[in-house]
PDB file of N, CA and C in Angstrom:
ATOM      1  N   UNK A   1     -12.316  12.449  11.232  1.00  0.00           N
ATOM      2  CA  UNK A   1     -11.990  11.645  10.065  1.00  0.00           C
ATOM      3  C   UNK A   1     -12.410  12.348   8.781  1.00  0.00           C
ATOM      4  N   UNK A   2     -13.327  12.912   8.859  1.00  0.00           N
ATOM      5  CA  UNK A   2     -14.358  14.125   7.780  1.00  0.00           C
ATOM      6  C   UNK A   2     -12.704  15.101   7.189  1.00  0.00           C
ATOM      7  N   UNK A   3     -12.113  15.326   8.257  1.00  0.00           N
ATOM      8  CA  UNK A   3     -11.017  16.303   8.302  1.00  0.00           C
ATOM      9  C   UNK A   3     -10.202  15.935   6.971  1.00  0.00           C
ATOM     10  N   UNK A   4      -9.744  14.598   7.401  1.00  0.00           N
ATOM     11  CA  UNK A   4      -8.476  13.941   6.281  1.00  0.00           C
ATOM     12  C   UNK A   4      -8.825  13.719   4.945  1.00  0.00           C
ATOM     13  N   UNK A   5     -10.365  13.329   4.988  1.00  0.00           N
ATOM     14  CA  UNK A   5     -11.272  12.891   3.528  1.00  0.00           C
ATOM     15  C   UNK A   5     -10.848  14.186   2.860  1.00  0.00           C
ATOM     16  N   UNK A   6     -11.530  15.493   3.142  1.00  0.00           N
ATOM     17  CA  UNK A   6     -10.806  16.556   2.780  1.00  0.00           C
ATOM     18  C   UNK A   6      -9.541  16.802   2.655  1.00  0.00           C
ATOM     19  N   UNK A   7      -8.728  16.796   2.944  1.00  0.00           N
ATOM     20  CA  UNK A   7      -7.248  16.406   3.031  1.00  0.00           C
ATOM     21  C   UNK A   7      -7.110  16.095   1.609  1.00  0.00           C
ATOM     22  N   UNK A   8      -7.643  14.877   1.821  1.00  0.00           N
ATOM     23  CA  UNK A   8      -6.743  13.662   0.899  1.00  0.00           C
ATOM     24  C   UNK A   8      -7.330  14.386  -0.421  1.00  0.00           C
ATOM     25  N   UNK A   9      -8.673  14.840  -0.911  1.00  0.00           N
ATOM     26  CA  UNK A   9      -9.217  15.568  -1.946  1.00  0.00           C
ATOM     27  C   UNK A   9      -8.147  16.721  -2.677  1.00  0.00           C
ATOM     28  N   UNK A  10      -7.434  17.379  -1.605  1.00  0.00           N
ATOM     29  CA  UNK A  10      -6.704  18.732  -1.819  1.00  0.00           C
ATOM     30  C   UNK A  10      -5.104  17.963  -2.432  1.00  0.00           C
ATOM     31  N   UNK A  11      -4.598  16.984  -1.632  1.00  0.00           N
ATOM     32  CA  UNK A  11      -3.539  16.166  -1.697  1.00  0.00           C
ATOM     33  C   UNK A  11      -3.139  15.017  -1.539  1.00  0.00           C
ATOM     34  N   UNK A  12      -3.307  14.166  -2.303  1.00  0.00           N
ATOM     35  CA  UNK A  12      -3.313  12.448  -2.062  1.00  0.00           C
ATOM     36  C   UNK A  12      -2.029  11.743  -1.886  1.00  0.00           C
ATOM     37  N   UNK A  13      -0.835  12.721  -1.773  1.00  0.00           N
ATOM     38  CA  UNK A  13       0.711  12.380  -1.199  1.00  0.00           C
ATOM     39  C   UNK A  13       0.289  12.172   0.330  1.00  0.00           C
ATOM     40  N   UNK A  14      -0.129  13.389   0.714  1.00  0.00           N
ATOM     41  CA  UNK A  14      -0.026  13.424   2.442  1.00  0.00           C
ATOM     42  C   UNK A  14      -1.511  12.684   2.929  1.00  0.00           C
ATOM     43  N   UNK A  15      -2.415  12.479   1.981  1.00  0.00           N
ATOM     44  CA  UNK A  15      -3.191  11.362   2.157  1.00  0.00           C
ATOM     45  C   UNK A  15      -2.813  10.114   2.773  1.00  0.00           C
ATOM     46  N   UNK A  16      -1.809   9.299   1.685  1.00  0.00           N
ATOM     47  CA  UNK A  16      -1.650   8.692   1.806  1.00  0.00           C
ATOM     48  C   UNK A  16      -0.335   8.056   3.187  1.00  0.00           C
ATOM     49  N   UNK A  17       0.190   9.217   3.536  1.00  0.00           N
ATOM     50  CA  UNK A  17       1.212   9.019   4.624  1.00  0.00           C
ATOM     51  C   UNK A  17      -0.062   9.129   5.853  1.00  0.00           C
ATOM     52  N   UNK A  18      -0.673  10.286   5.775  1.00  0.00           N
ATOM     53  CA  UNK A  18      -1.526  10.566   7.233  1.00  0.00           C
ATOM     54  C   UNK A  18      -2.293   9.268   7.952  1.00  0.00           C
ATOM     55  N   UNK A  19      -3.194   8.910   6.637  1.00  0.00           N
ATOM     56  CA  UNK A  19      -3.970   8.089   6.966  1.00  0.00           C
ATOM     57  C   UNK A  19      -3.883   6.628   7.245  1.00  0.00           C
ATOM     58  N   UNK A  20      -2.270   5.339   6.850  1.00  0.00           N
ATOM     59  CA  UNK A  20      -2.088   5.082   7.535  1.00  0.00           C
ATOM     60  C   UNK A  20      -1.355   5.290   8.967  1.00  0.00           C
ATOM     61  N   UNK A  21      -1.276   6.194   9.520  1.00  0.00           N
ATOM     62  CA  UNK A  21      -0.549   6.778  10.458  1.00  0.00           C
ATOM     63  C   UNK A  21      -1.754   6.610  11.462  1.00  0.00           C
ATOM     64  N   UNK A  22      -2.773   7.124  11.404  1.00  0.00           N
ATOM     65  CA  UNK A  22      -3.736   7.367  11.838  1.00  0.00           C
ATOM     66  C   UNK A  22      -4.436   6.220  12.269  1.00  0.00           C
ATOM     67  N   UNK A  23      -4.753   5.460  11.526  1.00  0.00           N
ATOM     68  CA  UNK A  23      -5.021   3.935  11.144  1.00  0.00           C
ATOM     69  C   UNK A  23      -4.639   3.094  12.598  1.00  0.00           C
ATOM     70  N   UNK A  24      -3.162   3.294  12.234  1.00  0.00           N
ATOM     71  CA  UNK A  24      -1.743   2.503  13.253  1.00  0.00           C
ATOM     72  C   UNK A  24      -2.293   2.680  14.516  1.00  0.00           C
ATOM     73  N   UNK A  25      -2.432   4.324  14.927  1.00  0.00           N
ATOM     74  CA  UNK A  25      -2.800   4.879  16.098  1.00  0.00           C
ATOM     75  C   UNK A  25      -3.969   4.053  16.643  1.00  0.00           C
ATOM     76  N   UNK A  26      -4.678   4.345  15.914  1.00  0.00           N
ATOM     77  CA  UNK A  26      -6.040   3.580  16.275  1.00  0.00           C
ATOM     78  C   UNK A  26      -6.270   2.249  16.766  1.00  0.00           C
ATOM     79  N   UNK A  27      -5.525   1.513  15.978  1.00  0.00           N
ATOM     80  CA  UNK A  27      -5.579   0.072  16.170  1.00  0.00           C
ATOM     81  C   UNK A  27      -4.550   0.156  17.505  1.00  0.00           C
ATOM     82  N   UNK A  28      -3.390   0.374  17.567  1.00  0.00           N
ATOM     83  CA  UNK A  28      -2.574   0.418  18.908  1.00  0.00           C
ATOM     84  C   UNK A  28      -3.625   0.802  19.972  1.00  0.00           C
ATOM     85  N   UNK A  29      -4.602   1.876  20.193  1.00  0.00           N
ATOM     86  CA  UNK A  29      -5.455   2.021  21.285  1.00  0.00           C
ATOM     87  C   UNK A  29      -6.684   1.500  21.505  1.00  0.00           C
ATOM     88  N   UNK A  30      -7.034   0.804  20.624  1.00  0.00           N
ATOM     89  CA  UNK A  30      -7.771  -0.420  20.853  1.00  0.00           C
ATOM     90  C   UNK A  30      -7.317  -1.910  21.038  1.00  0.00           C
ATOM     91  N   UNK A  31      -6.351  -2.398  20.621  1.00  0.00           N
ATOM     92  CA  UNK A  31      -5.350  -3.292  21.114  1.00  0.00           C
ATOM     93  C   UNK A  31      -4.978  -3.087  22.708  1.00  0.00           C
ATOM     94  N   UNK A  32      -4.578  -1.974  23.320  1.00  0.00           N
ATOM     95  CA  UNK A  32      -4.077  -1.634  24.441  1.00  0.00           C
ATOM     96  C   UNK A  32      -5.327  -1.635  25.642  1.00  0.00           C
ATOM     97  N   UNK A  33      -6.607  -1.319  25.062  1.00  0.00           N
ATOM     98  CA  UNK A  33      -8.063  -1.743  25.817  1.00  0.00           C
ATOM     99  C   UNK A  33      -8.387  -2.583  25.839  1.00  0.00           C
TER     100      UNK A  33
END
């Protein structure tokens, strides 16, 4: 997650697509447990 914070510092376009993406993922594999 350290990864994207950086990310988002360099570029806050693909910030903002990645990280809910990421988000989504997350919640789908805890939903699915």
């Amino acid at each position: 997650m350290i990864y994207y914070i950086i990310i988002c510092q360099v570029d806050i376009s693909y910030c903002s697509f990645v990280i809910p993406f990421v988000f989504f993922v997350y919640l789908c594999r805890l939903t699915s447990l």
